[in-house]
N, C-alpha and C. Protein backbone atom coordinates (compact mmCIF):
# COMPACT_ATOMS: atom_id res chain seq x y z
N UNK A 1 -64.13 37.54 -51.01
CA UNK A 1 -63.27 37.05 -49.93
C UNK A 1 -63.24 35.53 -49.97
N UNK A 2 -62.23 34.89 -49.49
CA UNK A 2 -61.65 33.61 -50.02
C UNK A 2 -61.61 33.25 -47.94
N UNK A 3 -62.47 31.96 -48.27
CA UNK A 3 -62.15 31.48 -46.94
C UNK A 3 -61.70 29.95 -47.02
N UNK A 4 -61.02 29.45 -46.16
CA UNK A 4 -59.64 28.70 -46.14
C UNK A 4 -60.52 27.55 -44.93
N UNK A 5 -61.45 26.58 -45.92
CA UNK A 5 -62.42 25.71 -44.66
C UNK A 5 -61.74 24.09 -45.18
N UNK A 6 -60.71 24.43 -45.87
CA UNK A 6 -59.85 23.08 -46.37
C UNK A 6 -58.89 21.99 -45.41
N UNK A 7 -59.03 20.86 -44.82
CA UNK A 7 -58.01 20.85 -43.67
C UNK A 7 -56.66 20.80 -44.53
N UNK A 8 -55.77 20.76 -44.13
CA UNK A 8 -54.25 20.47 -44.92
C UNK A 8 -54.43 18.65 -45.11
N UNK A 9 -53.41 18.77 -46.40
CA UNK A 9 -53.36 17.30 -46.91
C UNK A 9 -51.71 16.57 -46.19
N UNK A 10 -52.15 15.39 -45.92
CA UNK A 10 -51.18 15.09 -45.30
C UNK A 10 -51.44 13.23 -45.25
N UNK A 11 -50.43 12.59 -45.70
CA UNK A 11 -50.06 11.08 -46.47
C UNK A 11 -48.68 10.69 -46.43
N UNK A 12 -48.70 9.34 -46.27
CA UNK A 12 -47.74 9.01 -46.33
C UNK A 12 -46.80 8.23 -47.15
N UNK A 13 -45.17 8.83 -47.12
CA UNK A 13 -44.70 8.97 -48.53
C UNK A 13 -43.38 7.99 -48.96
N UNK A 14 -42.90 7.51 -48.26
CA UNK A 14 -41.98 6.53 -48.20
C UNK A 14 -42.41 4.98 -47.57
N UNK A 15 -43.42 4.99 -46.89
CA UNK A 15 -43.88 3.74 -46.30
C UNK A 15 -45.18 3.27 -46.43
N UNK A 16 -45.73 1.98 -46.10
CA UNK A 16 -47.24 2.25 -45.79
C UNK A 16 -47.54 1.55 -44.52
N UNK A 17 -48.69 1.72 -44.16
CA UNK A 17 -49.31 1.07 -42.81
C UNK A 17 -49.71 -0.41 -42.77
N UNK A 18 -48.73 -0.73 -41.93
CA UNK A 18 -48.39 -2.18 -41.58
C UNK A 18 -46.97 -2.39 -42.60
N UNK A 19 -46.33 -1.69 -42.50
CA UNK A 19 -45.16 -2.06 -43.22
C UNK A 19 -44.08 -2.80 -42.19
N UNK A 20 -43.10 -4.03 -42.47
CA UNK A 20 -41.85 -3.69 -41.47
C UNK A 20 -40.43 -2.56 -41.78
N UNK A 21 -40.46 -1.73 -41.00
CA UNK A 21 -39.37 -0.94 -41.12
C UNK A 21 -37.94 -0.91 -40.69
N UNK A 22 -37.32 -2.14 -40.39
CA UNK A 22 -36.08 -2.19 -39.83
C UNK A 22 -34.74 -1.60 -40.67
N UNK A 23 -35.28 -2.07 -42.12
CA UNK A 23 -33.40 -1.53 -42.59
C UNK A 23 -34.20 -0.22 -42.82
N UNK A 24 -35.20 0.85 -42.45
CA UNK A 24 -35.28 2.21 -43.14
C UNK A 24 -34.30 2.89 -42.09
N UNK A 25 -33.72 4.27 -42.26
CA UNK A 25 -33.20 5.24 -41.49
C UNK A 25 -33.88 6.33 -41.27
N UNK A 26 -34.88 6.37 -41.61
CA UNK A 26 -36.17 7.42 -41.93
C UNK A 26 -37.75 7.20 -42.42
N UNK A 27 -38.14 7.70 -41.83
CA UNK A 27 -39.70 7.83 -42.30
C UNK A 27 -40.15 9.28 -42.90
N UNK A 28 -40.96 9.33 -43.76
CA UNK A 28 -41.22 10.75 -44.58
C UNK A 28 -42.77 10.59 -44.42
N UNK A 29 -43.03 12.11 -44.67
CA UNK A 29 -44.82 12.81 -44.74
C UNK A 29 -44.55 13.44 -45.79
N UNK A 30 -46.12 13.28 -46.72
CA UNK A 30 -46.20 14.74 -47.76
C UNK A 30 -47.03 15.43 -46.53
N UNK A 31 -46.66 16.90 -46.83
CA UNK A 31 -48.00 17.87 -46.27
C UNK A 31 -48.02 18.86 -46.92
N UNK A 32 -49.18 19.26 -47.53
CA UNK A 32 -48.86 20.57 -47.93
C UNK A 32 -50.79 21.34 -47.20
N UNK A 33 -50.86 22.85 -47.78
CA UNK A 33 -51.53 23.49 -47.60
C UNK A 33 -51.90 24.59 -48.65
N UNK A 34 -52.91 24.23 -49.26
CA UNK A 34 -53.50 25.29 -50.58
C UNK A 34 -53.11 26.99 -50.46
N UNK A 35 -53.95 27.37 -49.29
CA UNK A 35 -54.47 28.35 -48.92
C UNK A 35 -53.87 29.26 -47.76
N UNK A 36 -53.83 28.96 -46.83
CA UNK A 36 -53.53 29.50 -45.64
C UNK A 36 -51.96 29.00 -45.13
N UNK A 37 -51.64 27.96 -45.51
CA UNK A 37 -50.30 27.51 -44.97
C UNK A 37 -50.44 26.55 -43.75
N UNK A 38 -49.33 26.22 -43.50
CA UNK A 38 -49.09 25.43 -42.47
C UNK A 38 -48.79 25.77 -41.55
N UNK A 39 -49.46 26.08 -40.25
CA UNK A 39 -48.77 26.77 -38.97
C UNK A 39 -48.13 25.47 -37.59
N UNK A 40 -48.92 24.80 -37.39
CA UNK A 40 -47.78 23.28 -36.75
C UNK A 40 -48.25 21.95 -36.97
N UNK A 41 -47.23 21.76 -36.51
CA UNK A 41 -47.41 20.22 -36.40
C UNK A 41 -47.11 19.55 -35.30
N UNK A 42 -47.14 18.08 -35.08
CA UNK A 42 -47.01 17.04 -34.05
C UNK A 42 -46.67 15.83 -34.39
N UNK A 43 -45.59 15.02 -33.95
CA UNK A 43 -45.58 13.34 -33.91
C UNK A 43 -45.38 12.70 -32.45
N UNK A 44 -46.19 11.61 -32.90
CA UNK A 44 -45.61 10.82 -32.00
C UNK A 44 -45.78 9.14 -32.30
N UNK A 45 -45.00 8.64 -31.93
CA UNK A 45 -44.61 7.17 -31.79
C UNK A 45 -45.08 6.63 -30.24
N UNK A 46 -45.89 5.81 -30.44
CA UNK A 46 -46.56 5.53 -29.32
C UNK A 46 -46.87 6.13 -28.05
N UNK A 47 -47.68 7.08 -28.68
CA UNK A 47 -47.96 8.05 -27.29
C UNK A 47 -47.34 8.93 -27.28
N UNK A 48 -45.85 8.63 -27.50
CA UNK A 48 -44.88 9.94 -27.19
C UNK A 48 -44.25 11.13 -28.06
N UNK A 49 -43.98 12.09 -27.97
CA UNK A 49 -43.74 13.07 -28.52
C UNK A 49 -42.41 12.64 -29.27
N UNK A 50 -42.48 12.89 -30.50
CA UNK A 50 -41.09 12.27 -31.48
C UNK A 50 -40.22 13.72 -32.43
N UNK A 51 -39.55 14.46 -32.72
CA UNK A 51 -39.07 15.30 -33.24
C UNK A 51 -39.11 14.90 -34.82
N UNK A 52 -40.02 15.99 -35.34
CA UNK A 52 -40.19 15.54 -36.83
C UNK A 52 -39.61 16.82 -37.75
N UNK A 53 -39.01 16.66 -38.35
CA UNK A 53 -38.38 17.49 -39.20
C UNK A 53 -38.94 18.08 -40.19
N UNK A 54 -39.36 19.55 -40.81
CA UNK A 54 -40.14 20.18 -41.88
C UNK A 54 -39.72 20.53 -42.93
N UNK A 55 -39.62 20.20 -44.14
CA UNK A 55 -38.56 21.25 -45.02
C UNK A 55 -39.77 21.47 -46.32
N UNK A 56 -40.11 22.44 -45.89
CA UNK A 56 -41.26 23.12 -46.68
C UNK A 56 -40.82 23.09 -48.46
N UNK A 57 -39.27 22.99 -48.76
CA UNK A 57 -39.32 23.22 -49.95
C UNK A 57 -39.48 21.77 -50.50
N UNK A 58 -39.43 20.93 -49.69
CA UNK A 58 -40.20 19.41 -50.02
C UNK A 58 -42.03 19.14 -49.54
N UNK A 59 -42.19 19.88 -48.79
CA UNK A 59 -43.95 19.98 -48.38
C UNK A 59 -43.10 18.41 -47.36
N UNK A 60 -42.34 18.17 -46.75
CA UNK A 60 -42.47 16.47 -45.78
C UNK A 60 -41.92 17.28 -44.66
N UNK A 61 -42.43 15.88 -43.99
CA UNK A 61 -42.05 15.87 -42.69
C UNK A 61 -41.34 15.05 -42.35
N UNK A 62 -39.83 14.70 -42.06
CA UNK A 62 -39.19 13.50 -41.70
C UNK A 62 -38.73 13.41 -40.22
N UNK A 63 -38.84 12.12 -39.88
CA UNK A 63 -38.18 11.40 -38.64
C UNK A 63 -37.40 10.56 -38.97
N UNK A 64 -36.15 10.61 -37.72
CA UNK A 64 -34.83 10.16 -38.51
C UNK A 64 -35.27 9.14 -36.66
N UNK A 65 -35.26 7.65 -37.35
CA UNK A 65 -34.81 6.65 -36.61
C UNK A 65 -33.68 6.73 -34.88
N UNK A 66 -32.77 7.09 -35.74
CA UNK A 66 -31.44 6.93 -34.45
C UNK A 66 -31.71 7.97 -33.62
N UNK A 67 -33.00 8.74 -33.84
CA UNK A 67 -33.30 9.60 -32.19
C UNK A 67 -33.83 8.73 -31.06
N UNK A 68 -34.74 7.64 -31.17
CA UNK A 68 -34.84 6.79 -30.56
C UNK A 68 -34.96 4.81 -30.36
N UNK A 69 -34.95 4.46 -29.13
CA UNK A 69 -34.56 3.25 -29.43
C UNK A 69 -36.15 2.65 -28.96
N UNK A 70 -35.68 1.86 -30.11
CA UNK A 70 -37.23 0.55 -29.71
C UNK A 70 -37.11 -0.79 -28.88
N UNK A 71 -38.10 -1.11 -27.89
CA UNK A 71 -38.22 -2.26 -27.33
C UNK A 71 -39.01 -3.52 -27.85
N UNK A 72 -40.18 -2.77 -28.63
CA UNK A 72 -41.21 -4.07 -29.28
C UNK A 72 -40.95 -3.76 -30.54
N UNK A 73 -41.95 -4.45 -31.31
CA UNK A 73 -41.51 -4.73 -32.83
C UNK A 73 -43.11 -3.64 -33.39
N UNK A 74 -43.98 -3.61 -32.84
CA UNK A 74 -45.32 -2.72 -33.50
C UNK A 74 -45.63 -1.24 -32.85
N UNK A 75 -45.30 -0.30 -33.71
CA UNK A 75 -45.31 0.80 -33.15
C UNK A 75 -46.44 1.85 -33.68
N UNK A 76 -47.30 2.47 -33.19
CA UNK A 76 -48.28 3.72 -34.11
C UNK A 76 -47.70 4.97 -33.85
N UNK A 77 -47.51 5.05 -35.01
CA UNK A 77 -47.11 6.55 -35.84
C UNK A 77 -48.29 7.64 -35.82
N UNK A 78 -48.59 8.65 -35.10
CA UNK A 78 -49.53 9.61 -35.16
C UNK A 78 -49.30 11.21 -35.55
N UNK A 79 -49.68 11.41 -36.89
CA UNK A 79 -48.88 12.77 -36.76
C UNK A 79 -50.39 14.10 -37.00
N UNK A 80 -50.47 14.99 -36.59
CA UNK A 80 -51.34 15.85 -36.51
C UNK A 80 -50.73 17.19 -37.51
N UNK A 81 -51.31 17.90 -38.29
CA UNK A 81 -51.12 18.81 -38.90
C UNK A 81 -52.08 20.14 -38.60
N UNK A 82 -51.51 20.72 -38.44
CA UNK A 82 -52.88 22.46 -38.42
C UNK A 82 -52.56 23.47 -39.49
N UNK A 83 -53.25 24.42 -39.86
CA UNK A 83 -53.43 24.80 -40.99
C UNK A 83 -53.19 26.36 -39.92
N UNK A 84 -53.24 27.10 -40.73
CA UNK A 84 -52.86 28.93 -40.04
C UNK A 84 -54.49 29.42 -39.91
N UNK A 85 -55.62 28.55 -39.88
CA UNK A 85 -56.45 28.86 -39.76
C UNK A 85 -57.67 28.15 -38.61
N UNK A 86 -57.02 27.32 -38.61
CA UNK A 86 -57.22 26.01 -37.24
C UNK A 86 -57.85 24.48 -37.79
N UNK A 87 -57.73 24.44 -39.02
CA UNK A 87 -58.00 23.35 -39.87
C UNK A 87 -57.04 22.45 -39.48
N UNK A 88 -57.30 21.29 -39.05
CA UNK A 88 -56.60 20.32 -38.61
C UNK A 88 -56.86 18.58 -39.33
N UNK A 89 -55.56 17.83 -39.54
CA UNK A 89 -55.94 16.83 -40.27
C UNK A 89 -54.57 15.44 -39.29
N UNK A 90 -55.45 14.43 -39.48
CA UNK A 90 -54.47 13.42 -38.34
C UNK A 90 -54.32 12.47 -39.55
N UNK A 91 -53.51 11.67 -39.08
CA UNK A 91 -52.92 10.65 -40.03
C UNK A 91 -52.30 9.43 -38.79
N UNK A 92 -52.70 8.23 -39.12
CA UNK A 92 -52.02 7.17 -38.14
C UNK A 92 -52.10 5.84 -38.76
N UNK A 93 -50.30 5.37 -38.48
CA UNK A 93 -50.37 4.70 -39.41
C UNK A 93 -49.26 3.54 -38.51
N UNK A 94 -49.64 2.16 -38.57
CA UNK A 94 -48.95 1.16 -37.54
C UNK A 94 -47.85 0.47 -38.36
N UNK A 95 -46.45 0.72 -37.38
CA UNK A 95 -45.20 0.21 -38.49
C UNK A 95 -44.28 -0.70 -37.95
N UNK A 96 -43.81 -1.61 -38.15
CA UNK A 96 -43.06 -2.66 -37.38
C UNK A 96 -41.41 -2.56 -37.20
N UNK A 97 -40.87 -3.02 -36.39
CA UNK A 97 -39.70 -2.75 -36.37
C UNK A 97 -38.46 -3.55 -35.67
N UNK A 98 -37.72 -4.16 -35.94
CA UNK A 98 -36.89 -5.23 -35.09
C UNK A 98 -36.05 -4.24 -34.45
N UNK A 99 -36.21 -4.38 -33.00
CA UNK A 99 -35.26 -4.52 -31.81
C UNK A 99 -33.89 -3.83 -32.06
């Protein structure tokens, strides 16, 4: 019997931490999961809950910009991953952004 004590891998794939992001239209995640799969996920942008997009036949996770608007220029990116087994892995990563 095969037990699944791996958390999911999860990095980031278009940017890095402390980057400025103003001309991007998107931010991307790798995630994938060996064993058990991926059962959810979570983002958020400062505190708040952000709609992140999954397309498993890429293993990412994308957030598309023009869902929301920014007031400051330094924002933390927090995204949480769980595994179908309760293996959990966080990732946070601080990204800048003009107005």
């Amino acid at each position: 019997m095969l037990l699944d004590t791996i958390k999911p891998s999860l990095r980031l794939s278009n940017f890095k931490n402390k980057q400025w992001l103003t001309n991007f239209k998107r931010i991307r995640l790798k995630i994938s999961d060996d064993l058990s799969g991926i059962k959810s996920y979570r983002g958020e942008i400062d505190g708040k809950w952000v709609l992140l997009e999954y397309s498993p036949k890429h293993s990412s996770l994308t957030y598309d910009f023009s869902d929301k608007k920014f007031t400051t220029a330094k924002h933390l990116l927090k995204v949480i991953v769980i595994d179908n087994v309760g293996n959990t892995n966080t990732i946070e990563a601080t990204f800048y952004r003009k107005k």
